[in-house]
Protein backbone atom coordinates (compact mmCIF):
# COMPACT_ATOMS: atom_id res chain seq x y z
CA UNK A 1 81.09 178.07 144.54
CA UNK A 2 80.32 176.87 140.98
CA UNK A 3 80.77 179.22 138.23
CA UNK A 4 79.16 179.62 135.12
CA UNK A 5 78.80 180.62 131.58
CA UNK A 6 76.61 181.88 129.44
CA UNK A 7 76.02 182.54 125.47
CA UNK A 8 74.11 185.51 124.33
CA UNK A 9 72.70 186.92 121.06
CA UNK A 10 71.33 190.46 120.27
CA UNK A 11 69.95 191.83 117.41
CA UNK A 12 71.90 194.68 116.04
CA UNK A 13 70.64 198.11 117.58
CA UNK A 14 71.25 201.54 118.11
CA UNK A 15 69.14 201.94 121.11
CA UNK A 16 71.47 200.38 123.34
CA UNK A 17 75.38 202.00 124.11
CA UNK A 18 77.04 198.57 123.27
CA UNK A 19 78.60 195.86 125.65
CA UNK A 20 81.37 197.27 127.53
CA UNK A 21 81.74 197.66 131.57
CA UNK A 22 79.79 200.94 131.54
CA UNK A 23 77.93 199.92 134.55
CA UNK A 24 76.46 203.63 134.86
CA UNK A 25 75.01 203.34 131.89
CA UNK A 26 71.25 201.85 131.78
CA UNK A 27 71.08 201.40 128.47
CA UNK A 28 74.58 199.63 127.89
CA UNK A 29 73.65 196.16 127.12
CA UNK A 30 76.49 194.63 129.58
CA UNK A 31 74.43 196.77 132.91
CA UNK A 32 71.20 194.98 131.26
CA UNK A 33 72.47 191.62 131.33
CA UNK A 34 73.75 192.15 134.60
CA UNK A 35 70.26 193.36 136.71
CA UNK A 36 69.37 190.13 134.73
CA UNK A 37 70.86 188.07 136.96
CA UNK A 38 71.20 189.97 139.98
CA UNK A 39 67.01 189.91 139.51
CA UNK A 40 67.60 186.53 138.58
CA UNK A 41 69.68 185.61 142.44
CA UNK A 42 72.45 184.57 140.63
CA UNK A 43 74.54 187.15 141.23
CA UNK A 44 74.97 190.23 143.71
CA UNK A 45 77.45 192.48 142.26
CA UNK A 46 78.06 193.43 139.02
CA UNK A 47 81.85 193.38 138.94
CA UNK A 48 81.53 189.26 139.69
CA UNK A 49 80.43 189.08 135.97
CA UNK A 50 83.33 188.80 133.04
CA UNK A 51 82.89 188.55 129.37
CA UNK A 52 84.35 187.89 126.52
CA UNK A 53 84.41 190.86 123.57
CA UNK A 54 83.71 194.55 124.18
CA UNK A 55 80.88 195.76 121.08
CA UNK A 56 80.45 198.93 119.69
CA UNK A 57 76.63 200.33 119.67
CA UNK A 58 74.58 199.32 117.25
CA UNK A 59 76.95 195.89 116.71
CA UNK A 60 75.14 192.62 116.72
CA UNK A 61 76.06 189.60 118.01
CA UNK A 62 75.44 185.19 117.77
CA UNK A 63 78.17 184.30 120.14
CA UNK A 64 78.65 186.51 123.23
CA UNK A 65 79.73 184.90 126.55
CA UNK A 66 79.69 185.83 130.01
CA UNK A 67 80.85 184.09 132.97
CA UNK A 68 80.31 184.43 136.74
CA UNK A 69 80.10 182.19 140.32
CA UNK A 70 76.77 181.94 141.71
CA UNK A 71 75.23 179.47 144.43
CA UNK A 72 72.38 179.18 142.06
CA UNK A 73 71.71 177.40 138.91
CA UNK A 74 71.07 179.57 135.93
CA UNK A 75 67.50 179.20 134.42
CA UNK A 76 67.56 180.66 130.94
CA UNK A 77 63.85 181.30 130.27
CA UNK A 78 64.25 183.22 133.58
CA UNK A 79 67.10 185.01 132.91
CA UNK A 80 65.37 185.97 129.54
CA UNK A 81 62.27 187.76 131.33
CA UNK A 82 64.30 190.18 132.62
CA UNK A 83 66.09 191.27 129.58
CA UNK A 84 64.64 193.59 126.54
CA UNK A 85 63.08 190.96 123.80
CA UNK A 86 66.69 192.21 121.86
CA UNK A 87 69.23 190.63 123.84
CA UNK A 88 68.68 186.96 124.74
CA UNK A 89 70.56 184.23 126.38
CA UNK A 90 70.92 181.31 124.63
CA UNK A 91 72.73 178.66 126.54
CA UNK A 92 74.24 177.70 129.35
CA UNK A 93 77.75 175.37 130.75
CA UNK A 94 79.23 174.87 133.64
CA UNK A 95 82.79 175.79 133.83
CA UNK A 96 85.96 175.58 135.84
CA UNK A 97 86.29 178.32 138.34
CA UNK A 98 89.75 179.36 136.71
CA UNK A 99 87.39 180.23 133.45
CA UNK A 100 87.94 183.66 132.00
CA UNK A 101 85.86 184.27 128.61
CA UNK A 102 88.12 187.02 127.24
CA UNK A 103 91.76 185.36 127.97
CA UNK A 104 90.62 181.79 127.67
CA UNK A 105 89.36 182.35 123.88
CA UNK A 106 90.88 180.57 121.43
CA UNK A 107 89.81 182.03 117.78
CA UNK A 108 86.99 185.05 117.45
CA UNK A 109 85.43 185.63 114.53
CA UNK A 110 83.34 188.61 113.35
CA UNK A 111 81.49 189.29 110.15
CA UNK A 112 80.48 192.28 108.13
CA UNK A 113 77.86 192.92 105.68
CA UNK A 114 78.17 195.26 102.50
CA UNK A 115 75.80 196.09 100.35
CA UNK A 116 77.70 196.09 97.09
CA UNK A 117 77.16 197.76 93.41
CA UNK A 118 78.37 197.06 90.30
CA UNK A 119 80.87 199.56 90.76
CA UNK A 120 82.37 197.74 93.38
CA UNK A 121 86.00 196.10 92.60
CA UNK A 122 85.75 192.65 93.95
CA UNK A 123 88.94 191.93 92.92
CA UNK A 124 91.00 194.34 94.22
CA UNK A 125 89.48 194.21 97.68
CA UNK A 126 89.72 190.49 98.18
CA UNK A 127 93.29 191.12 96.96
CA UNK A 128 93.65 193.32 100.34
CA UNK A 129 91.30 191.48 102.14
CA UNK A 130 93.82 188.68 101.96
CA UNK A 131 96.59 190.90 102.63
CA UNK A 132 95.60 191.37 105.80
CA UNK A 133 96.47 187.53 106.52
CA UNK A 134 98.64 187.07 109.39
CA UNK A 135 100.71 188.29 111.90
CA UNK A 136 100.95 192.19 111.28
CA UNK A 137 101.27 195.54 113.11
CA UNK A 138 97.11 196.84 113.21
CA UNK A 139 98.14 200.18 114.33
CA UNK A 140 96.45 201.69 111.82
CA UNK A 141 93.54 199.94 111.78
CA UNK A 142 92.16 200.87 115.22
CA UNK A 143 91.54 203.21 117.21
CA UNK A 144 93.80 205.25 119.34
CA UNK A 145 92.71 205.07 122.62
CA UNK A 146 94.04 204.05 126.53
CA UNK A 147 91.34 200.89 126.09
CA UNK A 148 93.89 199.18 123.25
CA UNK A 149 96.51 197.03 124.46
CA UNK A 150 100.07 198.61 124.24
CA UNK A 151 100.70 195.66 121.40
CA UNK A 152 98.85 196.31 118.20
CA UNK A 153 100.46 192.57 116.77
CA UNK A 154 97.55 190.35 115.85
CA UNK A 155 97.45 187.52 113.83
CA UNK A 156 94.68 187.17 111.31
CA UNK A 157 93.56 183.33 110.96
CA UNK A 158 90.79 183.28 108.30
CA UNK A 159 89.53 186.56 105.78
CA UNK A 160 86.78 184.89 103.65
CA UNK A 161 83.42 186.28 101.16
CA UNK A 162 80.14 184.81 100.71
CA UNK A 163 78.17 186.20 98.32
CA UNK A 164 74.42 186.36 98.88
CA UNK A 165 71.66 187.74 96.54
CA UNK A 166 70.13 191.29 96.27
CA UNK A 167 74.46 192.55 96.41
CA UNK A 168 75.40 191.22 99.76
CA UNK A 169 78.75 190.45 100.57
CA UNK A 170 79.69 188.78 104.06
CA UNK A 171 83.29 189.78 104.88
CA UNK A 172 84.72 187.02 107.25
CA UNK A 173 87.77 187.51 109.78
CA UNK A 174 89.23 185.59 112.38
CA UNK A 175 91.28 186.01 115.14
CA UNK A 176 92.27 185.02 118.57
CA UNK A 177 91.77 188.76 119.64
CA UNK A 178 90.97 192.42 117.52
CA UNK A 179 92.17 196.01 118.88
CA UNK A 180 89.12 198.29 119.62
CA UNK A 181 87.84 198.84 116.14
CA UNK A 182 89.94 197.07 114.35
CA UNK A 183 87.41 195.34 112.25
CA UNK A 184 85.48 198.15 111.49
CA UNK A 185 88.44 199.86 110.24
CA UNK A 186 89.75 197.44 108.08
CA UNK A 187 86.28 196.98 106.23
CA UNK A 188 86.20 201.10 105.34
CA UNK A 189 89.57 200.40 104.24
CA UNK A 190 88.30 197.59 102.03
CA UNK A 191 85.54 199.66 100.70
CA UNK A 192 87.73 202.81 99.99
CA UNK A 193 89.88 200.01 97.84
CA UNK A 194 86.80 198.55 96.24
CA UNK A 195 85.14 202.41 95.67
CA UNK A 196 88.61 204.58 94.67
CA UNK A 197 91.53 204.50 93.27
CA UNK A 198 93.21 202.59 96.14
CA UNK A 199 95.11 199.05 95.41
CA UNK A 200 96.56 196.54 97.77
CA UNK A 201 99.95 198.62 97.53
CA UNK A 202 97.94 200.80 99.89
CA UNK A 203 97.06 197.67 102.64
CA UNK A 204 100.90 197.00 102.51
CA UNK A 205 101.24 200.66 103.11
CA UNK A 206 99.07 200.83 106.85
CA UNK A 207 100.92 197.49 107.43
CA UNK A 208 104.34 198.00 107.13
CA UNK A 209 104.24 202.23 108.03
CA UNK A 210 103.57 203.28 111.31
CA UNK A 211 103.97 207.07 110.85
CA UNK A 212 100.75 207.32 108.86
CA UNK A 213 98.14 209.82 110.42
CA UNK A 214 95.61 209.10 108.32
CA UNK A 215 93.75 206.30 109.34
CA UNK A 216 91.27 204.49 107.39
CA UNK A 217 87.59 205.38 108.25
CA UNK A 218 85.75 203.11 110.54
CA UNK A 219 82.50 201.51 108.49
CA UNK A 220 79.02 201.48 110.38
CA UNK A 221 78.82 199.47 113.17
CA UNK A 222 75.24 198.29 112.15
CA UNK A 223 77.04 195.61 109.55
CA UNK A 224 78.96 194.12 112.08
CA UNK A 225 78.13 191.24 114.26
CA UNK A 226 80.33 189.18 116.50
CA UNK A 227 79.83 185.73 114.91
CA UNK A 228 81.57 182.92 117.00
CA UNK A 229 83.95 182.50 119.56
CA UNK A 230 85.68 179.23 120.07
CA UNK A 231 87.28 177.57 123.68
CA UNK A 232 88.68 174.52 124.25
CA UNK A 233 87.20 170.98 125.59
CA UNK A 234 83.59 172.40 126.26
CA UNK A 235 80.27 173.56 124.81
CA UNK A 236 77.25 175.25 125.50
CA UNK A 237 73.79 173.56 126.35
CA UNK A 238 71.69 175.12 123.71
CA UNK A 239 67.86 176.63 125.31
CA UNK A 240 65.50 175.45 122.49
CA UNK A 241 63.00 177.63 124.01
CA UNK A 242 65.30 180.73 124.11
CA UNK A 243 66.67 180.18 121.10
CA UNK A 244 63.33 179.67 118.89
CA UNK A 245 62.42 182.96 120.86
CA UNK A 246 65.24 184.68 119.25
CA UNK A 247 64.19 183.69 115.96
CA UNK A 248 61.03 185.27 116.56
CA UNK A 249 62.65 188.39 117.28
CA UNK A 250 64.76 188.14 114.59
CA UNK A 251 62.52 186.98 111.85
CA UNK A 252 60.35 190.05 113.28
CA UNK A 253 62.99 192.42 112.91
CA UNK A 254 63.18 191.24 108.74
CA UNK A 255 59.88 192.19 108.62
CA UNK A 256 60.24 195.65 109.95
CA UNK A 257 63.60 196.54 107.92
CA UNK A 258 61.62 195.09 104.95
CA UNK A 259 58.89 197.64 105.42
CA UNK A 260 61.26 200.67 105.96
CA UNK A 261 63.10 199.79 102.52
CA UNK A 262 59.50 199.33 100.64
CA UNK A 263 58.30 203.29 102.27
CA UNK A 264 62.05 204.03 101.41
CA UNK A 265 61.99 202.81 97.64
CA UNK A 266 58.08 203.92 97.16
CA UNK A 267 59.79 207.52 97.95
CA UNK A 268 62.82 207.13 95.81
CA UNK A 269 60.85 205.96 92.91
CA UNK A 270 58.02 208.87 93.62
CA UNK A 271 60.86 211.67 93.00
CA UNK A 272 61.00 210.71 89.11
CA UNK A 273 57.55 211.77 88.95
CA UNK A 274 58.24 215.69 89.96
């Protein structure tokens, strides 16, 4: 039987529980995708569907894949009807039945977005940021929980910035896998060093000691999306039509954000007049 994959992007949104196998759940994106294609005749039972990183609610994502066997050809557009405008497949490839999108990944990568002040210390949080470089112990940035691997070692390929205007910062990191949270964790710990008196003597600290209780806070999954996820010898078949549907949604999503923050700053301004 041939078996498939598939790349998905949705928007960033609280509505839905996350992407996890919480098949019970109807509004966990994962359970959505898969009706998709059972609606779709691609695929009978749920558990014949794999993918490739577990996300949070309200975490966004370009690069999400999903594999399964089916009989059938996938037909994106189709696929797509059945879905909520939010979540969207992308692309398609054929694969080799031995194809598992969470072992068989190479390098993920996951950003974060910050809006920043001038309070913020750049420089001592790209100082930890870079820190973080390598292989290390994560411990104690993730959560503690049976779904973590007994191993907390991960190596860190790739911790970058990009500035954008308006105080946006893109935090970039890169890895072949993350620990539940992991990401998350290490960007509150970047903005307690950028915020408080915290240095990168503090990084080397969570690194190195193991005993700590205190764990850094997790930041809001809302400025995290699962960028890109890379495999070896193949690629995805792009859907022009699926993907120029996306932007739609997305460009439509600006729109309503930008209207919440002009209500929001028409009331913040308004209070100086009391």
């Amino acid at each position: 039987m041939p078996r498939y994959a598939l790349i998905l992007g949705y928007i960033p949104d609280i509505t839905y529980s996350g992407f996890n196998h919480q098949l019970h759940d109807p509004a966990n994106m994962f359970t959505l995708v898969c009706r998709a294609l059972n609606k779709a005749r691609l695929v009978q039972y749920e558990d014949n569907v794999t993918f490739a990183s577990r996300t949070d609610r309200g975490v966004g994502a370009l690069n999400q894949v999903i594999a399964f066997d089916s009989v059938n050809s996938p037909i994106v557009p189709e696929i797509n009807s059945y879905l909520p405008s939010g979540i969207q497949v992308l692309g398609q490839t054929s694969v080799s039945h031995s194809f598992n999108p969470r072992k068989d990944a190479l390098l993920r990568t996951y950003s974060y977005f910050l809006v920043i002040d001038d309070d913020f210390n750049l420089k001592q949080l790209k100082n930890s940021f870079n820190t973080l470089r390598g292989t290390h112990n994560f411990q104690n940035f993730a959560k503690t929980d049976s779904k973590n691997p007994k191993n907390p070692t991960k190596t860190i390929t790739e911790t970058s910035l990009i500035h954008f205007d308006h105080g946006i910062l893109q935090l970039r990191i890169s890895s072949q896998s993350f620990l539940w949270q992991q990401v998350r964790r290490i960007v509150g710990h970047l903005i307690e060093v950028a915020t408080t008196e915290l240095d990168m003597s503090e990084t080397l600290t969570l690194l190195n000691d193991q005993t700590i209780r205190n764990k850094p806070p997790s930041a809001p999954p809302e400025g995290l999306i699962l960028e890109k996820i890379e495999y070896k010898d193949f690629s995805f078949t792009v859907n022009e039509k699926s993907l120029n549907s996306f932007q739609k949604i997305l460009s439509d999503n600006v729109k309503h954000y930008r209207g919440q923050l002009a209500v929001t700053k028409y009331l913040f301004d308004s209070l100086s007049k009391y």
